[in-house]
N, C-alpha and C. Protein backbone atom coordinates (compact mmCIF):
# COMPACT_ATOMS: atom_id res chain seq x y z
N UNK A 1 68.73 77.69 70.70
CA UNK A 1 69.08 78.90 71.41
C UNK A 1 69.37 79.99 70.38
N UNK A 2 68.95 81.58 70.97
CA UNK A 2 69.04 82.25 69.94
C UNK A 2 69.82 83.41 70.88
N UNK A 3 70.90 83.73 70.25
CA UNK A 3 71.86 84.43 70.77
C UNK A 3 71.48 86.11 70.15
N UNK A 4 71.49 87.66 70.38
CA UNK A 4 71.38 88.72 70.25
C UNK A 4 72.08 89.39 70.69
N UNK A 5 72.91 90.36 70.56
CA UNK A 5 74.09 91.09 70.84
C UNK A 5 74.12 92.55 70.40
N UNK A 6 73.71 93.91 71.39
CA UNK A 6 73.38 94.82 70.76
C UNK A 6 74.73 95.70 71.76
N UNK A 7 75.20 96.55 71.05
CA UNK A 7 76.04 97.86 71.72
C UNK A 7 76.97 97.70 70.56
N UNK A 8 78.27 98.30 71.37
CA UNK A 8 78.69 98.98 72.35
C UNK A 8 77.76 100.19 72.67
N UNK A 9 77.45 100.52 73.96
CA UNK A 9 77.11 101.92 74.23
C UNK A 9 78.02 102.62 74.11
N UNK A 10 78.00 104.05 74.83
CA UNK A 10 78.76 105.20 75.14
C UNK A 10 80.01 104.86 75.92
N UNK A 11 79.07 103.64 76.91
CA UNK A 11 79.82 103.79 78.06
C UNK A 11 80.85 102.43 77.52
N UNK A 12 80.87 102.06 76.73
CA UNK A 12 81.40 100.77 76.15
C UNK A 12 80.70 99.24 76.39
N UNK A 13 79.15 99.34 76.77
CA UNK A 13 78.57 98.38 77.67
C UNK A 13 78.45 97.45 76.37
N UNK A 14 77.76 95.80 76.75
CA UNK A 14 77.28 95.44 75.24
C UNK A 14 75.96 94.81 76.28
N UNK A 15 74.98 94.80 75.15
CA UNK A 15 73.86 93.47 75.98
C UNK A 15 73.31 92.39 75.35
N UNK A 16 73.24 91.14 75.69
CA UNK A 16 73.10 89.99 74.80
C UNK A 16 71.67 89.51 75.76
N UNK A 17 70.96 89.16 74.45
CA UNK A 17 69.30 88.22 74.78
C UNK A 17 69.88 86.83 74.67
N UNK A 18 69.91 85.92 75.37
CA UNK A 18 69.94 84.52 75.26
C UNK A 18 68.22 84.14 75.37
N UNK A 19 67.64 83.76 74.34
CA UNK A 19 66.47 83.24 74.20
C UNK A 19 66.47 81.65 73.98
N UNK A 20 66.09 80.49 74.65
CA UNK A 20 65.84 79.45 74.39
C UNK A 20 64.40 79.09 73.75
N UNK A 21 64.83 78.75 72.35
CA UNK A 21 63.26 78.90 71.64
C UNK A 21 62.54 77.28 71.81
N UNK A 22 63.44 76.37 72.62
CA UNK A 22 62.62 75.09 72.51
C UNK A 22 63.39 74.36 73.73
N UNK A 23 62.89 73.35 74.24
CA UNK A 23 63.06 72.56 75.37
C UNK A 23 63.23 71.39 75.76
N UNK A 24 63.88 70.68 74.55
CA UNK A 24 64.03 69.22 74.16
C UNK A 24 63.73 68.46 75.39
N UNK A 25 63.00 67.69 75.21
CA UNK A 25 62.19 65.85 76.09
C UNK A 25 61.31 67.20 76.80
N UNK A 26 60.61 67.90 76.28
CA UNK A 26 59.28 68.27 77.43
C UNK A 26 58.18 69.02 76.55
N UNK A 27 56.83 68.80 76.53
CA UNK A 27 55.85 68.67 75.35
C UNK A 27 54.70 69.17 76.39
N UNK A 28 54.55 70.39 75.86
CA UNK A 28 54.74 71.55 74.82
C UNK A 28 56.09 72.01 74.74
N UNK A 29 56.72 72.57 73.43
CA UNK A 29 57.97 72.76 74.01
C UNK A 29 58.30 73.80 74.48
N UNK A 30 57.12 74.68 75.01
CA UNK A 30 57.05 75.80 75.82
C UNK A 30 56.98 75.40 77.23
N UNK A 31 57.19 74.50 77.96
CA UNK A 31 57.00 74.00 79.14
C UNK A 31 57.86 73.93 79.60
N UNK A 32 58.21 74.52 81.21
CA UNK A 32 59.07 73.71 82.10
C UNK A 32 59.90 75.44 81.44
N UNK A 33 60.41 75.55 82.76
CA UNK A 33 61.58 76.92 82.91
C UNK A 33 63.11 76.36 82.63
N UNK A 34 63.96 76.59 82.02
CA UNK A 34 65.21 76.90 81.69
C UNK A 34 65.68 77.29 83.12
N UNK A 35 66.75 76.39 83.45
CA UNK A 35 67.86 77.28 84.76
C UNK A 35 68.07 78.30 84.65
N UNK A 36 68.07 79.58 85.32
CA UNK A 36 68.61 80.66 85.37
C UNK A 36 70.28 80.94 84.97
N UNK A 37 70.68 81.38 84.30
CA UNK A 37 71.80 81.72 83.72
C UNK A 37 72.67 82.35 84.86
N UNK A 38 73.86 81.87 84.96
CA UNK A 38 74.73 82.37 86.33
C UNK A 38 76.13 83.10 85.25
N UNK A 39 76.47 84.10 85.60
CA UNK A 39 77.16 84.82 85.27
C UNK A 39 78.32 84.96 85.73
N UNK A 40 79.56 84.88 85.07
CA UNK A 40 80.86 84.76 85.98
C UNK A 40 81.88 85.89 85.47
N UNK A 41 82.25 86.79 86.15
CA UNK A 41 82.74 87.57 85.56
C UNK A 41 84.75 88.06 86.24
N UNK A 42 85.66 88.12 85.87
CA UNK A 42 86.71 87.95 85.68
C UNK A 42 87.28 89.56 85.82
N UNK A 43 86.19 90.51 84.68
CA UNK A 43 86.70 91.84 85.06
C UNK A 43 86.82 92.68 86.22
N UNK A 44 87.56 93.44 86.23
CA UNK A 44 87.89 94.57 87.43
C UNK A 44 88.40 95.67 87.05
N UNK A 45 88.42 97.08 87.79
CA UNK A 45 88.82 98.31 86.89
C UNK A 45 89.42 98.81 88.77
N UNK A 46 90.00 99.88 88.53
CA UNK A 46 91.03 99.95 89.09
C UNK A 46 90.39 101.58 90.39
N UNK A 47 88.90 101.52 89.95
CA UNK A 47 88.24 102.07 90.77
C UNK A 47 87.49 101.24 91.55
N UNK A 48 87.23 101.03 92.81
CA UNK A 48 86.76 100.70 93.72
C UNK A 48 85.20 100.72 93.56
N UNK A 49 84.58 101.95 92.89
CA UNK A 49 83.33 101.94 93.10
C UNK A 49 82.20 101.97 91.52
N UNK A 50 83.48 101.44 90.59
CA UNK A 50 83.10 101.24 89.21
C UNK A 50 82.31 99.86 88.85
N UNK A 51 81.31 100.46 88.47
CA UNK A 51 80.47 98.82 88.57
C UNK A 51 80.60 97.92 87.01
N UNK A 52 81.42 98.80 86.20
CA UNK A 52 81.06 98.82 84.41
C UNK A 52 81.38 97.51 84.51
N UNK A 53 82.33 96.45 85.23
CA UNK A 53 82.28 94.88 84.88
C UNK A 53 81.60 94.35 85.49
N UNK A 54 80.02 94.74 85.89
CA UNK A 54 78.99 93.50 86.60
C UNK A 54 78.31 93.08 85.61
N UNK A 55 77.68 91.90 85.71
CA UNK A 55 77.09 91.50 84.56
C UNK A 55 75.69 91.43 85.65
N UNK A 56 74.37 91.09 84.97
CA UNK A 56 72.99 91.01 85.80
C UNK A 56 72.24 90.23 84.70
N UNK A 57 71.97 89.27 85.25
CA UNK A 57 70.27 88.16 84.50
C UNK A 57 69.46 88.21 84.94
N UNK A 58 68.55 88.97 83.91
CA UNK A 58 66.90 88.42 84.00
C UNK A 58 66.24 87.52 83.47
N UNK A 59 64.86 87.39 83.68
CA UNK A 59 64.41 86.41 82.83
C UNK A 59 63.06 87.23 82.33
N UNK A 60 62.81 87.38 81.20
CA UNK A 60 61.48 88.32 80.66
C UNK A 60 60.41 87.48 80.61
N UNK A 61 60.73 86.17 80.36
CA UNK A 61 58.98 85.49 80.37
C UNK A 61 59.77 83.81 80.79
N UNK A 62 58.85 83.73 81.56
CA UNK A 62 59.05 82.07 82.03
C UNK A 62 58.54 81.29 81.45
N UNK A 63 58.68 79.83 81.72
CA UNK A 63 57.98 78.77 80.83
C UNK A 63 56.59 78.31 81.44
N UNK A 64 55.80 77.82 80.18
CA UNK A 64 54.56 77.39 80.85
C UNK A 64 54.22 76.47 81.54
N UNK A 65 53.12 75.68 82.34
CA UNK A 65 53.07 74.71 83.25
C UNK A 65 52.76 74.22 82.01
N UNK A 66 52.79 72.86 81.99
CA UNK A 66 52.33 71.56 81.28
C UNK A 66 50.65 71.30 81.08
N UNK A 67 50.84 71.30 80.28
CA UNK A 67 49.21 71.20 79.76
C UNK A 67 48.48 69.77 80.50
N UNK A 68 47.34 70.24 81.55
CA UNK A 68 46.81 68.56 81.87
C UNK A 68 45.71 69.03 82.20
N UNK A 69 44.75 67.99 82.33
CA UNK A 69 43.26 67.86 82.75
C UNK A 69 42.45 67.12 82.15
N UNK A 70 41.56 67.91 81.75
CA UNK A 70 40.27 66.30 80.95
C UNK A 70 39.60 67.77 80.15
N UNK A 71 39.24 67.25 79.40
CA UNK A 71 37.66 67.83 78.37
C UNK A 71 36.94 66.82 77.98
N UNK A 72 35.83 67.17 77.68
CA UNK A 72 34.61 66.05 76.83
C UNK A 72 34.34 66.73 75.54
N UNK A 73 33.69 65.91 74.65
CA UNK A 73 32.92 66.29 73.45
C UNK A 73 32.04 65.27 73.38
N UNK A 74 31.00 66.34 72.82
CA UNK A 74 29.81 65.68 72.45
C UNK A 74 29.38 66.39 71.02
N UNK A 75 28.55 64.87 70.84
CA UNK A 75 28.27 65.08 69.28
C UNK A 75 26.79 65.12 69.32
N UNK A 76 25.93 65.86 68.84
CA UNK A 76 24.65 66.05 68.21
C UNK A 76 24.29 65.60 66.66
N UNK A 77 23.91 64.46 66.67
CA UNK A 77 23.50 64.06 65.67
C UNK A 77 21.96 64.57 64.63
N UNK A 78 21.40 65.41 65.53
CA UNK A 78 20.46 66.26 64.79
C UNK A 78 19.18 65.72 65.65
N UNK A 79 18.87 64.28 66.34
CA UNK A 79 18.01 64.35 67.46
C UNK A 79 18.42 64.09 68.62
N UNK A 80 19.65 63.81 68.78
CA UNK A 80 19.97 63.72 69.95
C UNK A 80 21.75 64.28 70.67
N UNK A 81 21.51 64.08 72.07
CA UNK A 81 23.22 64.53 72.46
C UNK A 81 24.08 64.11 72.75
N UNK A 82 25.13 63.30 72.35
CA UNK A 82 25.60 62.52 73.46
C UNK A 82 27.45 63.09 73.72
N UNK A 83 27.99 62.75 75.23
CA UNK A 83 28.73 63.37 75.61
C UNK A 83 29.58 62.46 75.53
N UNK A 84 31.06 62.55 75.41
CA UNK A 84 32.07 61.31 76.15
C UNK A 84 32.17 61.80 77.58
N UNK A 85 32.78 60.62 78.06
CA UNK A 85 33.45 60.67 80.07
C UNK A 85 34.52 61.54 79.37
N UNK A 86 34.88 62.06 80.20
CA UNK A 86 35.76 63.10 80.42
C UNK A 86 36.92 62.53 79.83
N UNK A 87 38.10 63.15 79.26
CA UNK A 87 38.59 62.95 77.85
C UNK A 87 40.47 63.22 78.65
N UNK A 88 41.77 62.49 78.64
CA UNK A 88 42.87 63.54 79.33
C UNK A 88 43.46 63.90 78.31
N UNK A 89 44.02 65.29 78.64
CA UNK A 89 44.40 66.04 77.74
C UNK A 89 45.45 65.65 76.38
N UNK A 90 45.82 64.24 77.11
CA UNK A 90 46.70 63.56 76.03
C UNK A 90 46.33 62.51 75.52
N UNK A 91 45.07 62.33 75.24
CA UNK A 91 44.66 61.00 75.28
C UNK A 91 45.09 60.63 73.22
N UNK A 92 44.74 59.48 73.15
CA UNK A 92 45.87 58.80 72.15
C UNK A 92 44.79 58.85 70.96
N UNK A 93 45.01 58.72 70.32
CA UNK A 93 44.15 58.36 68.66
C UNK A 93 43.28 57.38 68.86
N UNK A 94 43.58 56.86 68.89
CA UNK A 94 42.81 55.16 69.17
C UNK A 94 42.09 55.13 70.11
N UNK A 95 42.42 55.75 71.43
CA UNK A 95 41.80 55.92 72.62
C UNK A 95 40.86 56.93 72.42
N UNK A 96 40.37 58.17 71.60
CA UNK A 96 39.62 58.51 71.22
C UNK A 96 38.83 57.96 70.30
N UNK A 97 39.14 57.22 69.36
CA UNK A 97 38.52 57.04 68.35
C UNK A 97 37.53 55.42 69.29
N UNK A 98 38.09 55.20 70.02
CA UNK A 98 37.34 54.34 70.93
C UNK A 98 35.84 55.04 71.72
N UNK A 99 36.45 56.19 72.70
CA UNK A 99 35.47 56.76 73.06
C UNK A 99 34.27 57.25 72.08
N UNK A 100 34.46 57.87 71.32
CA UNK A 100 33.62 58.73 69.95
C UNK A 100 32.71 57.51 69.65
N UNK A 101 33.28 56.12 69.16
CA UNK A 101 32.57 55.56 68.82
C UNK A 101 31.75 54.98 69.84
N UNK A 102 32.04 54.93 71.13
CA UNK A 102 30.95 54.53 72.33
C UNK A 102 30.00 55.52 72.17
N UNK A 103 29.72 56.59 71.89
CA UNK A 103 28.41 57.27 71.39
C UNK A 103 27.38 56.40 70.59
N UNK A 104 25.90 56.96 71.64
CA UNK A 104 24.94 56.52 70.53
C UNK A 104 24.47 57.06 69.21
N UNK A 105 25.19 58.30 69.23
CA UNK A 105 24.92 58.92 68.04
C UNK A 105 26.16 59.43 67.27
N UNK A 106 27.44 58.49 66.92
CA UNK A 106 28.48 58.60 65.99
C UNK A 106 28.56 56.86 65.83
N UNK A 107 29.06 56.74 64.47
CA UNK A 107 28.90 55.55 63.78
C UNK A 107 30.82 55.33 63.42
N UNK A 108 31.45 54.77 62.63
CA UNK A 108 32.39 54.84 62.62
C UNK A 108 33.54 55.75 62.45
N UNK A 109 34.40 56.16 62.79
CA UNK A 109 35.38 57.64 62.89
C UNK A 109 36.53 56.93 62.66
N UNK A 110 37.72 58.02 62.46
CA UNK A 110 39.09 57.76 61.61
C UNK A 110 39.39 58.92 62.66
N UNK A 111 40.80 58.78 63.45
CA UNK A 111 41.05 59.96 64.17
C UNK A 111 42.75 60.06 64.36
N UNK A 112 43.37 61.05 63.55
CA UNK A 112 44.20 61.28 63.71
C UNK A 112 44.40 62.31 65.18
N UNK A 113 45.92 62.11 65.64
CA UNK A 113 46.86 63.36 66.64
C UNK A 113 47.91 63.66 66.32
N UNK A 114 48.15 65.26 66.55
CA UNK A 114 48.66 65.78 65.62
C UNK A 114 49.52 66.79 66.57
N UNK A 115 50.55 67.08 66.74
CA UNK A 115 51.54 68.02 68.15
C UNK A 115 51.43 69.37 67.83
N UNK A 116 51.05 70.14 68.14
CA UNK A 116 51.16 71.70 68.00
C UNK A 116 52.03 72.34 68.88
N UNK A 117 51.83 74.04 68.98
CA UNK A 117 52.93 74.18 69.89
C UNK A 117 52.58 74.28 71.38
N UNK A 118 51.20 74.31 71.35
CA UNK A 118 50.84 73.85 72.51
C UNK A 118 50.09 73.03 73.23
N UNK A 119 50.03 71.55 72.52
CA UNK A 119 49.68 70.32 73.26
C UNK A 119 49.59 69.75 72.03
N UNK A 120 48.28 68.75 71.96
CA UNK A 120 47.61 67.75 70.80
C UNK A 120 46.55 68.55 69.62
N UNK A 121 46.39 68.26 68.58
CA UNK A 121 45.40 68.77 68.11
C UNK A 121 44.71 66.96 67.06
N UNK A 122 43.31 67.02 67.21
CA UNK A 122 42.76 65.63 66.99
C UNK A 122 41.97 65.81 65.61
N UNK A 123 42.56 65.15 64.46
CA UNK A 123 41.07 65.21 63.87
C UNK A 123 40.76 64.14 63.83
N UNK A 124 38.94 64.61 63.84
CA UNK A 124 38.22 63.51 63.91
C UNK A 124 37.41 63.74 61.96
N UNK A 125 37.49 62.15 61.21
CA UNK A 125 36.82 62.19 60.02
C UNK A 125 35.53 61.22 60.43
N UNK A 126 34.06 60.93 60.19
CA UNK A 126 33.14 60.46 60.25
C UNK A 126 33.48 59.16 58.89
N UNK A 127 33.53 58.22 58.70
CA UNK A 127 34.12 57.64 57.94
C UNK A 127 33.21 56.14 56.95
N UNK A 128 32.33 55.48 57.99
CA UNK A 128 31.40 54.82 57.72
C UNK A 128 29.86 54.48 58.91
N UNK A 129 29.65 53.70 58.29
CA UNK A 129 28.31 53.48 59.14
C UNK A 129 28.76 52.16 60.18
N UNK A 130 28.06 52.51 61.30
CA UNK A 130 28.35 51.23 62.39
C UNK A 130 27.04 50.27 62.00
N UNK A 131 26.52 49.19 62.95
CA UNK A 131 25.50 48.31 62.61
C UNK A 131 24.23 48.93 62.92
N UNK A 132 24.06 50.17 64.00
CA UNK A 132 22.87 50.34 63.66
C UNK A 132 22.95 52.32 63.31
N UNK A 133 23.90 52.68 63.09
CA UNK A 133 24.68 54.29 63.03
C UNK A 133 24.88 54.94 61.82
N UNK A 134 24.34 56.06 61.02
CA UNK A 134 25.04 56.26 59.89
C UNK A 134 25.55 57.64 60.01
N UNK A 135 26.47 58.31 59.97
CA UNK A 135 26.85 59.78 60.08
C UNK A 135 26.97 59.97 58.49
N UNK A 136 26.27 60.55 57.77
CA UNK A 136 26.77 60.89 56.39
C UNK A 136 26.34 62.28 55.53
N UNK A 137 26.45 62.89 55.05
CA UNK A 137 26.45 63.90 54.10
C UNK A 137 27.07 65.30 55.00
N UNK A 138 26.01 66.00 55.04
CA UNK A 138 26.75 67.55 56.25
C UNK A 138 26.60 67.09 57.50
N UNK A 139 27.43 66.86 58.34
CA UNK A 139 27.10 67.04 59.87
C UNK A 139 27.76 68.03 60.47
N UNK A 140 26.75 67.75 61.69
CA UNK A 140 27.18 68.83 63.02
C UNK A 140 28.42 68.75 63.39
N UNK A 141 29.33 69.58 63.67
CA UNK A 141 30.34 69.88 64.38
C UNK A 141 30.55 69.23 65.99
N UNK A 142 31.33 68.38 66.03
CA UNK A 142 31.52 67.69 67.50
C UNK A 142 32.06 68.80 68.56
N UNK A 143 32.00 69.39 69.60
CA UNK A 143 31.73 70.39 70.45
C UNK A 143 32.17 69.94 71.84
N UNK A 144 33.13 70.64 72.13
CA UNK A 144 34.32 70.10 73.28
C UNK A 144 34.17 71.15 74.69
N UNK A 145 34.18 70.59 75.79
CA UNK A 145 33.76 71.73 76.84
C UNK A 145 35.00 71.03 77.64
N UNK A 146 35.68 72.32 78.07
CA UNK A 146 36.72 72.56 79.70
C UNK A 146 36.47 71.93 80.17
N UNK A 147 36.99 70.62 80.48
CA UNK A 147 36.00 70.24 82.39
C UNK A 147 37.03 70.75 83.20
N UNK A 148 38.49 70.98 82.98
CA UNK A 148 39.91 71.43 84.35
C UNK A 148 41.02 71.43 83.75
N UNK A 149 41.11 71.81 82.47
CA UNK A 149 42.58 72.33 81.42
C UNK A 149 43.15 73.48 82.21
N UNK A 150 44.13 72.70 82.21
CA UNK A 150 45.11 74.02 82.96
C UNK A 150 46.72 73.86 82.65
N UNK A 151 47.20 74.70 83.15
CA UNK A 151 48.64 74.60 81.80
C UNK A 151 48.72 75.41 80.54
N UNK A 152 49.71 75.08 80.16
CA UNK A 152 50.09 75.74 78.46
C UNK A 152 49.01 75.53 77.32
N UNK A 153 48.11 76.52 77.23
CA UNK A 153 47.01 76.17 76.49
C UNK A 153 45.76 76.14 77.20
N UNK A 154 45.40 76.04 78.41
CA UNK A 154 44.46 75.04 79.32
C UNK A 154 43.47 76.13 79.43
C-alpha cells in the first residue's frame, strides 16, 4: 500500500491517495478489486450546513478480470505447419513442453514459465533432435494466435 498526503488547502482540507500496488494470493497481481474504503468520520463544526468534516471515496481505476482462455502456437519448420490444440492460459512447463513436442515438426524443447505482471511468460529453447526431428541452426519463430484470452492481458 502506498499512502500520499497532499494539503492543507486554504480551506484547511488535506487529501490522501491510498493506492494498493499489489494483491497478495491473486495472479496477476493486478486482479480482483480491493473493497471499497469506508470512511468514518467523528468531526463536526458548530454550523449546521458546514460540510468541511465529510470525507468521500473514490476509486480511479479498478482491478483487472483474471487472465483465462486458450491460445495455440504453431511452429513452421520451413516445409511444413503444425498447430497445438488449444493451449490454457496457465498451462505448466512441462505441459507445454509436452504439447510442442507432439508436433510433427519440433524435435526436442526445454521450456521454462516465468510470472510477469500480467500472467505467464514461456520460453521455449529447441534443444536436441527427437528420433526422426532435428530443429537446429536459425529457426523460425513459433507463432501464437488468440483463440478467447480475456482478462488482464487477454
Amino acid at each position: 500500500v502506498r499512502v500520499e498526503r497532499t494539503g492543507p488547502s486554504q480551506e484547511s482540507e488535506y487529501n490522501w491517495a491510498v493506492t494498493f500496488e499489489s494483491n497478495p494470493g491473486y495472479f496477476p497481481p493486478s486482479t480482483r478489486d480491493v473493497d471499497l474504503l469506508e470512511g468514518i468520520s467523528s468531526l463536526e463544526t458548530s454550523v449546521p450546513t458546514d460540510n468541511s468534516g465529510a470525507i468521500s471515496i473514490s476509486s480511479t481505476r479498478e482491478g483487472d478480470d483474471r487472465l483465462f482462455g486458450t491460445f495455440e502456437l504453431s511452429y513452421n519448420d520451413g516445409s511444413a505447419v503444425a498447430t497445438t490444440r488449444p493451449l490454457e492460459s496457465f498451462i505448466s512447463a512441462e505441459d507445454l513442453k509436452a504439447e510442442l513436442e507432439r508436433l510433427p515438426t519440433v524435435g526436442q524443447v526445454a521450456v521454462t514459465r516465468s510470472q510477469s505482471l500480467v500472467g505467464y511468460e514461456w520460453t521455449v529453447e529447441f534443444e536436441s533432435c527427437s528420433e526422426t526431428i532435428c530443429n537446429e541452426g536459425d529457426l523460425l519463430l513459433l507463432e501464437a494466435t488468440d483463440i478467447d484470452l480475456q482478462g488482464c492481458g487477454g
